[in-house]
PDB file of N, CA and C in Angstrom:
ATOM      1  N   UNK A   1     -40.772 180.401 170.583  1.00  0.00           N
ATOM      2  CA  UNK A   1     -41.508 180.517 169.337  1.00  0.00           C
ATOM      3  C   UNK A   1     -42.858 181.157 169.660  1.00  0.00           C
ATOM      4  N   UNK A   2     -43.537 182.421 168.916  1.00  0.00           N
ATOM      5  CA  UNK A   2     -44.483 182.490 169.098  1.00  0.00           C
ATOM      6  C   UNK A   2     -45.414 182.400 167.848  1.00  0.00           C
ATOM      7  N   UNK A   3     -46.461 182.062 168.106  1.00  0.00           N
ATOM      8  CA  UNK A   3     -47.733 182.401 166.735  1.00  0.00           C
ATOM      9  C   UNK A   3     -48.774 183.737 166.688  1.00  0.00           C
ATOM     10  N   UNK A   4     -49.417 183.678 165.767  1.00  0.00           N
ATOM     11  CA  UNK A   4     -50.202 184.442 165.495  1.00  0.00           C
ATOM     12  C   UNK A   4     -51.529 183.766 164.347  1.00  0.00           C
ATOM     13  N   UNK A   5     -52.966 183.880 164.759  1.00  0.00           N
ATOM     14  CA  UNK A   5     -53.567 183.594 163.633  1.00  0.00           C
ATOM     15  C   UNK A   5     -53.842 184.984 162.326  1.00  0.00           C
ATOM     16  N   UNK A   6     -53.987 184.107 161.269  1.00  0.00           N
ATOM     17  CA  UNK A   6     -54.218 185.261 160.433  1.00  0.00           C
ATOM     18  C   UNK A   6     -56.145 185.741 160.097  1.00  0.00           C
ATOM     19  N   UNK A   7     -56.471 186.560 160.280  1.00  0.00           N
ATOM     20  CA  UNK A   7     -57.809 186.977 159.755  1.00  0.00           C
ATOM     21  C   UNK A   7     -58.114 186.328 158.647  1.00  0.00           C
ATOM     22  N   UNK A   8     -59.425 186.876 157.965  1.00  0.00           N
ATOM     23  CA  UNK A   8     -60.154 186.401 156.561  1.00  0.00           C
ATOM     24  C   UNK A   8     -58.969 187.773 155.548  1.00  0.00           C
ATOM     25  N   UNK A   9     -58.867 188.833 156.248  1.00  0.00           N
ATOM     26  CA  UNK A   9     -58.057 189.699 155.266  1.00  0.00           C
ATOM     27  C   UNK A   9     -56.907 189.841 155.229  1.00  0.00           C
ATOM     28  N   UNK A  10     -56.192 189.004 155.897  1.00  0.00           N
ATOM     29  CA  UNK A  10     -54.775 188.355 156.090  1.00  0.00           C
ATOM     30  C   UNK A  10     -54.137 189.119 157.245  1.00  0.00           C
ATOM     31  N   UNK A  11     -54.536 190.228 158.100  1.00  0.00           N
ATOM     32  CA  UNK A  11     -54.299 190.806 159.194  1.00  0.00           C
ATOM     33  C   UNK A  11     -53.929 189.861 160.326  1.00  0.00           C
ATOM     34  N   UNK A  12     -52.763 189.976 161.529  1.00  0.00           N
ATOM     35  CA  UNK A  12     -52.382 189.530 162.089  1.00  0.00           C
ATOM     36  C   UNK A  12     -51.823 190.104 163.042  1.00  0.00           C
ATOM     37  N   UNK A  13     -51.963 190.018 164.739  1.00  0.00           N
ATOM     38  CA  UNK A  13     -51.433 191.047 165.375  1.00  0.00           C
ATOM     39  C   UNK A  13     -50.052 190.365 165.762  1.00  0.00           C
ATOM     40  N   UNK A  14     -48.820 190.713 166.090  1.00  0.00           N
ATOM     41  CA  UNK A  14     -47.908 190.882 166.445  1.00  0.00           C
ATOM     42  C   UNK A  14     -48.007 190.043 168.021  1.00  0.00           C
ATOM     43  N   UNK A  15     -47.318 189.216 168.443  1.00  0.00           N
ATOM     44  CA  UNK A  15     -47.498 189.211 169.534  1.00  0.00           C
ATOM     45  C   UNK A  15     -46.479 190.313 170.320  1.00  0.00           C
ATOM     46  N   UNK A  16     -46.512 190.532 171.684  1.00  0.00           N
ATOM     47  CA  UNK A  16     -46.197 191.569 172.373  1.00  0.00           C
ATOM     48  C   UNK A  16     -43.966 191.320 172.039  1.00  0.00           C
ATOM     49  N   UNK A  17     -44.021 190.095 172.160  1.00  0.00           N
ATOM     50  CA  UNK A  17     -42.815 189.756 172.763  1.00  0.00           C
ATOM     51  C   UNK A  17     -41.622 190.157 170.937  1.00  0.00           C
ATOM     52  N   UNK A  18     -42.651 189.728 169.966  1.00  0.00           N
ATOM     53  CA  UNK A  18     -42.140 190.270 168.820  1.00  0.00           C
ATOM     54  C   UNK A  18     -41.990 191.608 168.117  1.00  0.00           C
ATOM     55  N   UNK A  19     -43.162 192.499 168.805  1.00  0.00           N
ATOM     56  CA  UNK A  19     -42.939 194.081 168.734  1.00  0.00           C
ATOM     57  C   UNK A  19     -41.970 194.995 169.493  1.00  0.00           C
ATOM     58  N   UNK A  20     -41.623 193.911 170.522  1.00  0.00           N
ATOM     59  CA  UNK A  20     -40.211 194.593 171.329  1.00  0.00           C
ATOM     60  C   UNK A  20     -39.103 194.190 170.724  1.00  0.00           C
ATOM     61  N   UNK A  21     -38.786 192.548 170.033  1.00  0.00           N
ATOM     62  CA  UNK A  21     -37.914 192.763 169.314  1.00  0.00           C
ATOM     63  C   UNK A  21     -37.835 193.324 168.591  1.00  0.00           C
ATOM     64  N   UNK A  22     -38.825 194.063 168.046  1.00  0.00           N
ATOM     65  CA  UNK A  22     -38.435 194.488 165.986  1.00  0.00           C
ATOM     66  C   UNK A  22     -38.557 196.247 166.721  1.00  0.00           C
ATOM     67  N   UNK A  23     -39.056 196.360 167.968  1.00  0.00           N
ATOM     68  CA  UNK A  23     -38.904 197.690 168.214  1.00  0.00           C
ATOM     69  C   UNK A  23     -40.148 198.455 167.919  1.00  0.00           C
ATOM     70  N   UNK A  24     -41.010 197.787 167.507  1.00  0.00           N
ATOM     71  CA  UNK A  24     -42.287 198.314 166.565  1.00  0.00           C
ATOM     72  C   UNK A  24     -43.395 198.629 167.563  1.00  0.00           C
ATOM     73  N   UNK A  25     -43.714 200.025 167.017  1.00  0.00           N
ATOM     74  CA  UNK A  25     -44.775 200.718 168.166  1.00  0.00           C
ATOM     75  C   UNK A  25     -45.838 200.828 166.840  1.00  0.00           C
ATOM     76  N   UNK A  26     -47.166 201.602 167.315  1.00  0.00           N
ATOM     77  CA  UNK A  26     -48.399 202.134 166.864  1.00  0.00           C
ATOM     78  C   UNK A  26     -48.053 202.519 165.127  1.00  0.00           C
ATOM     79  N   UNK A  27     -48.374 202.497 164.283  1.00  0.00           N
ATOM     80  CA  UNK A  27     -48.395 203.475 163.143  1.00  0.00           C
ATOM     81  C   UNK A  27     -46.941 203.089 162.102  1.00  0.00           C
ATOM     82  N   UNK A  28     -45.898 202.048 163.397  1.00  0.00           N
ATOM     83  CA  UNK A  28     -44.821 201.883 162.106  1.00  0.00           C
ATOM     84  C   UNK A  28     -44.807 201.045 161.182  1.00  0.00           C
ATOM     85  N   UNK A  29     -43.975 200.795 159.752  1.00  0.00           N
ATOM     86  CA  UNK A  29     -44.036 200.540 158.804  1.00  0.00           C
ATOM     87  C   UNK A  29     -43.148 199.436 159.132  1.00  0.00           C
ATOM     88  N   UNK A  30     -43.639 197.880 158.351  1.00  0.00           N
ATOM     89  CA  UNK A  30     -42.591 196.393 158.320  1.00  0.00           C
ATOM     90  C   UNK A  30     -42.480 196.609 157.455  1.00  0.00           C
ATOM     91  N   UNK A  31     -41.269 196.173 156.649  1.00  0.00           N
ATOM     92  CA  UNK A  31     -40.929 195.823 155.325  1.00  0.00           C
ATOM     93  C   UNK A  31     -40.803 193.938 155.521  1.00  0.00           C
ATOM     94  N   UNK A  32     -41.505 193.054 154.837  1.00  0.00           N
ATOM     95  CA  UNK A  32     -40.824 191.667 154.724  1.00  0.00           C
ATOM     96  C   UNK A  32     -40.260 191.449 153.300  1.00  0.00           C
ATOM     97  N   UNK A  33     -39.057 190.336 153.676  1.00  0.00           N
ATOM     98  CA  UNK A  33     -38.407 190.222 153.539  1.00  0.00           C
ATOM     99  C   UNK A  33     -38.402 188.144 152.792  1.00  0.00           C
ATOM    100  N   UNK A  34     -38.751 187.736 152.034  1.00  0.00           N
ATOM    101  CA  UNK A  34     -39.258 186.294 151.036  1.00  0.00           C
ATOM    102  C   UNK A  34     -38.016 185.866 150.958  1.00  0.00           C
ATOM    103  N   UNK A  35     -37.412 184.860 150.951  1.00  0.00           N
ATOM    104  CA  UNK A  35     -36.209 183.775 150.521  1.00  0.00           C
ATOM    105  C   UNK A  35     -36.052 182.933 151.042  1.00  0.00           C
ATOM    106  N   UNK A  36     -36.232 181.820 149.767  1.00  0.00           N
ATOM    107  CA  UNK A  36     -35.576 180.517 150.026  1.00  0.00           C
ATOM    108  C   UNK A  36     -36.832 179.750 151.242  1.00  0.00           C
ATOM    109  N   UNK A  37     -38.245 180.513 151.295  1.00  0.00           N
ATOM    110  CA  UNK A  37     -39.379 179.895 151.808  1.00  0.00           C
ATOM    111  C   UNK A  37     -39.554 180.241 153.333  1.00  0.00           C
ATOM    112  N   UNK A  38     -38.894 181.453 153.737  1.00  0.00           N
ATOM    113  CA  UNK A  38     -38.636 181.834 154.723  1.00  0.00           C
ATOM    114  C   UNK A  38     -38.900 183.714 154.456  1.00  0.00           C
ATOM    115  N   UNK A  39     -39.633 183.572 155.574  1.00  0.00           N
ATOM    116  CA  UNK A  39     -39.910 185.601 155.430  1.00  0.00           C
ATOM    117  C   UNK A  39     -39.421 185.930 156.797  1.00  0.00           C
ATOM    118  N   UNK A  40     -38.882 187.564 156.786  1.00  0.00           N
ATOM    119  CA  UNK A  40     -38.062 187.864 157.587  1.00  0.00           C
ATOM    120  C   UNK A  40     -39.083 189.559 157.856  1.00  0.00           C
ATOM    121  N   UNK A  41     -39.366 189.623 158.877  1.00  0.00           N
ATOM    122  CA  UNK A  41     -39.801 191.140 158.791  1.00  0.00           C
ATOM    123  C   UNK A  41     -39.406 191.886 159.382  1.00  0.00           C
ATOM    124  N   UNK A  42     -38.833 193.532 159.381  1.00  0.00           N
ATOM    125  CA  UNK A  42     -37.956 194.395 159.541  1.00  0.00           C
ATOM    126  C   UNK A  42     -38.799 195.850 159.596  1.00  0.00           C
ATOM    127  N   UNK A  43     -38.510 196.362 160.798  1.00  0.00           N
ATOM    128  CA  UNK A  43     -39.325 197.810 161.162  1.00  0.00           C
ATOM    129  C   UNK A  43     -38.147 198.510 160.221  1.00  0.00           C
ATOM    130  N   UNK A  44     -39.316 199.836 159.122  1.00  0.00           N
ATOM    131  CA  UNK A  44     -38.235 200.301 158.472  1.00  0.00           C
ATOM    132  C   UNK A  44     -37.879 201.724 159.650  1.00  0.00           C
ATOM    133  N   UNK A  45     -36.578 202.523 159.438  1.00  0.00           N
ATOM    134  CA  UNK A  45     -36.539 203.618 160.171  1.00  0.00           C
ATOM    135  C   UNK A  45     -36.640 204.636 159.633  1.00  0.00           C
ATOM    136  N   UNK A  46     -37.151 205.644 160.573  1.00  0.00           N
ATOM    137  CA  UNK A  46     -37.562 207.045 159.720  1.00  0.00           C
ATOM    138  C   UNK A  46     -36.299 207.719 159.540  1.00  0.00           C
ATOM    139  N   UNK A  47     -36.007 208.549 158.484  1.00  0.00           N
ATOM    140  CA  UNK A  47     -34.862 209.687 157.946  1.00  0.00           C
ATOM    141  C   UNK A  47     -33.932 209.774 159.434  1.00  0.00           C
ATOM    142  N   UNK A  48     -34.800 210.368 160.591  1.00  0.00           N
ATOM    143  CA  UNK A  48     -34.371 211.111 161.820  1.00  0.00           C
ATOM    144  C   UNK A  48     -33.565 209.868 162.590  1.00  0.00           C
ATOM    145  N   UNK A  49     -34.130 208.730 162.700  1.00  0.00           N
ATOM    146  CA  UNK A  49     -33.845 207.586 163.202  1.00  0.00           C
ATOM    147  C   UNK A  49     -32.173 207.143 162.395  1.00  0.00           C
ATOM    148  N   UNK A  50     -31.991 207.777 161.831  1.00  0.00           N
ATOM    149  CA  UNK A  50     -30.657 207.396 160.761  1.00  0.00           C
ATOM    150  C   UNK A  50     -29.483 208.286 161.071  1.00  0.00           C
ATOM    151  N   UNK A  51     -29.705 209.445 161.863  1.00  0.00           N
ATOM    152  CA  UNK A  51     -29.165 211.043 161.938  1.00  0.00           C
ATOM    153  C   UNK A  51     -27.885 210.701 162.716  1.00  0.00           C
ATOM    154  N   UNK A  52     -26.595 210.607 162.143  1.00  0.00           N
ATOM    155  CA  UNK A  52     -25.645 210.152 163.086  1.00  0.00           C
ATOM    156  C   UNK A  52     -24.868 208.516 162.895  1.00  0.00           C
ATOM    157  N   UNK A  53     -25.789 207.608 162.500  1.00  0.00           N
ATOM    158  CA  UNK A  53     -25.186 206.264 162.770  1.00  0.00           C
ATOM    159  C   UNK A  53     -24.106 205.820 161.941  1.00  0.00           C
ATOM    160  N   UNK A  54     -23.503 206.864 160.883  1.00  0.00           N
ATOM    161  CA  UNK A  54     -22.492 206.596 160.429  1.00  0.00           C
ATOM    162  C   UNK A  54     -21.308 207.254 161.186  1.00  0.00           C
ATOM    163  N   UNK A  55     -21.502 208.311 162.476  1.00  0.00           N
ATOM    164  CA  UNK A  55     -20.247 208.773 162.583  1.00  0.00           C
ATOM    165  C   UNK A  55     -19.365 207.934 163.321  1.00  0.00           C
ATOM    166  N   UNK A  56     -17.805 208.375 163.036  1.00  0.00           N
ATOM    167  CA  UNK A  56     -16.889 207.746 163.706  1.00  0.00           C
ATOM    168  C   UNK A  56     -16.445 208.800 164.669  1.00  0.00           C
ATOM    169  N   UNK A  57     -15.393 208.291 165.651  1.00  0.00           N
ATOM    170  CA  UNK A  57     -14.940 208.736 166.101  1.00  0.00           C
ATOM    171  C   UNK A  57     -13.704 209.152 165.685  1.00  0.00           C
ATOM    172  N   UNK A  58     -13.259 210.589 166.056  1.00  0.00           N
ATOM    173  CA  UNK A  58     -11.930 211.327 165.488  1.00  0.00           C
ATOM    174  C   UNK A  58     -12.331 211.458 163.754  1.00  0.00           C
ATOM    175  N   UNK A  59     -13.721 211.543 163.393  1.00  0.00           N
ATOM    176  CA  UNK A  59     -14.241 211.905 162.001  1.00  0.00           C
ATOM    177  C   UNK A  59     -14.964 213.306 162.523  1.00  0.00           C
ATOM    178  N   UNK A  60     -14.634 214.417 161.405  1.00  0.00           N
ATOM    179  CA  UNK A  60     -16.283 215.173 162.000  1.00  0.00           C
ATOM    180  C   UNK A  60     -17.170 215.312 160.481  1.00  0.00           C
ATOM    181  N   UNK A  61     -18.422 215.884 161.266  1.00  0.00           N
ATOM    182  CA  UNK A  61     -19.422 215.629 159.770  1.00  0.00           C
ATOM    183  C   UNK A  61     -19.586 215.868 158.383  1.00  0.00           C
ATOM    184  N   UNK A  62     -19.637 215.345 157.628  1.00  0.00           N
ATOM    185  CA  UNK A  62     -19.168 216.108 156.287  1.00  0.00           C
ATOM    186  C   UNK A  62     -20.856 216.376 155.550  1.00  0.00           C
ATOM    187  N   UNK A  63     -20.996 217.429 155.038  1.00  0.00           N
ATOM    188  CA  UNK A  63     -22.352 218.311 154.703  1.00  0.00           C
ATOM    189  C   UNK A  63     -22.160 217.782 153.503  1.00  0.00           C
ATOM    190  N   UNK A  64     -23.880 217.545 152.964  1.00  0.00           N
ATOM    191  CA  UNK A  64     -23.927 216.762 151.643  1.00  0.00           C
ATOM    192  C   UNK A  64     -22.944 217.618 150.583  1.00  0.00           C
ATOM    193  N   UNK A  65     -23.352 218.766 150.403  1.00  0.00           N
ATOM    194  CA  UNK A  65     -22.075 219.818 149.120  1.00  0.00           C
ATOM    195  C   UNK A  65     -20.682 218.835 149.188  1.00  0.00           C
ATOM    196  N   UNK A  66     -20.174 218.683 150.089  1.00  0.00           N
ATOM    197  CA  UNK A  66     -19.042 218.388 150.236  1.00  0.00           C
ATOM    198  C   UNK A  66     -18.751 216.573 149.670  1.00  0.00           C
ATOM    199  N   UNK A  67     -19.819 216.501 150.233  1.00  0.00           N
ATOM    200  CA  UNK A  67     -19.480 215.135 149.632  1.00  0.00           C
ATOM    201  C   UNK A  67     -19.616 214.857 148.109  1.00  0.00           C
ATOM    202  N   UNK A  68     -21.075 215.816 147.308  1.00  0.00           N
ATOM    203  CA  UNK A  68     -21.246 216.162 146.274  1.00  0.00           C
ATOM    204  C   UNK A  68     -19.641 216.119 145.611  1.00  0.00           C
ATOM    205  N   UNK A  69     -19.268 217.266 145.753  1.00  0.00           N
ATOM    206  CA  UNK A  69     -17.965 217.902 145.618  1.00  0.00           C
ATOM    207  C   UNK A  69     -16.812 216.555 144.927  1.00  0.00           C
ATOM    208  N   UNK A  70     -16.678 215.922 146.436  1.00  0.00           N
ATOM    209  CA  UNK A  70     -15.675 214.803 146.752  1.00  0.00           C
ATOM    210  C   UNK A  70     -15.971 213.510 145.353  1.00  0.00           C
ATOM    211  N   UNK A  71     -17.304 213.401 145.265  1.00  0.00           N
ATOM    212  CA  UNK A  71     -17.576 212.336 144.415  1.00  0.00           C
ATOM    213  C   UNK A  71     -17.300 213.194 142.353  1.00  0.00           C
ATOM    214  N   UNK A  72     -17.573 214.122 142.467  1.00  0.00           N
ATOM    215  CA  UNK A  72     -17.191 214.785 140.951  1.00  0.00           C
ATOM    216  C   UNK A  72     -15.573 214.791 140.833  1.00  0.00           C
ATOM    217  N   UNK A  73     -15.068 215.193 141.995  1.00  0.00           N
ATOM    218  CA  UNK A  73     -13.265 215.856 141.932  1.00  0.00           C
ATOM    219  C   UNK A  73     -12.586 213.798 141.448  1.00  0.00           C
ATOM    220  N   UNK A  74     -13.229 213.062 142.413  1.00  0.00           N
ATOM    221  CA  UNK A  74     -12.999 211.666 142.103  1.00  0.00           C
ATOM    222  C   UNK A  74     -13.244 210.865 140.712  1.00  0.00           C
ATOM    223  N   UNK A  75     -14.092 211.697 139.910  1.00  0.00           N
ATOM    224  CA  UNK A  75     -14.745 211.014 138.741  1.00  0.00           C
ATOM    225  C   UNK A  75     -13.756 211.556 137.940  1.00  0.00           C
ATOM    226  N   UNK A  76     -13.298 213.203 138.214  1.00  0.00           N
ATOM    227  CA  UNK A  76     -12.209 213.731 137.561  1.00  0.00           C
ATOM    228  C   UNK A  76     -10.802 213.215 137.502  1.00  0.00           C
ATOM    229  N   UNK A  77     -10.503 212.926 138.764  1.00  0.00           N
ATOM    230  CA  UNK A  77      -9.297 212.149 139.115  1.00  0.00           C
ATOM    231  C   UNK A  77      -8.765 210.687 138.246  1.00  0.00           C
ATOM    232  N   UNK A  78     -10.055 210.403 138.401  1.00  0.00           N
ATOM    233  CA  UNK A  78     -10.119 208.896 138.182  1.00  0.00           C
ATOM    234  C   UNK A  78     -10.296 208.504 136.394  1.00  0.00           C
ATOM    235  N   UNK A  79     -10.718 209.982 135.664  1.00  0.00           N
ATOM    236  CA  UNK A  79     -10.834 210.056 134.375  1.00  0.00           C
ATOM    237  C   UNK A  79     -12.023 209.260 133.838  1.00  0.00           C
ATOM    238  N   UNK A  80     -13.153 209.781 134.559  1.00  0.00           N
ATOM    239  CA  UNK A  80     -13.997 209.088 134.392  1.00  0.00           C
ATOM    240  C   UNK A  80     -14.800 210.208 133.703  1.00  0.00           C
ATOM    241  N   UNK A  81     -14.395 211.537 133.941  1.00  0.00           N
ATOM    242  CA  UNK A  81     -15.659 212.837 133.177  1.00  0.00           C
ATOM    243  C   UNK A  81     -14.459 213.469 131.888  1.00  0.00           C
TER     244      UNK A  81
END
């Protein structure tokens, strides 16, 4: 378990051992996270940090048009337009 005190302006530093879990360097952004009396805080990731983590293997990449595409031909299909 670690602590942290909070300032007069509610500022609080991180201890070391919690910025390696959350991954969090200089300048990045937490999002927290309130429920049920419990807060949860989460380094958000940048666009670039995202580039890839859906692919599978034996998938190859599909370019936004295409997916565009895929989601109208489906609305058609599906008799939804």
């Amino acid at each position: 378990m670690y602590q942290s005190i909070a300032v007069s302006k509610g500022q609080t530093t991180l201890p070391k051992p919690v910025r390696e879990a959350l991954g969090v360097e200089a300048g990045d952004t937490l999002r927290y996270i309130i429920s049920e009396g419990t807060v949860q805080a989460v380094r958000l990731c940048s666009v670039a940090e995202l580039a890839g983590m859906l692919a599978r293997d034996g998938h190859a990449p599909v370019a936004l048009s295409e997916m565009d595409q895929a989601i109208v031909q489906g609305a058609i299909d599906g008799g939804n337009v």
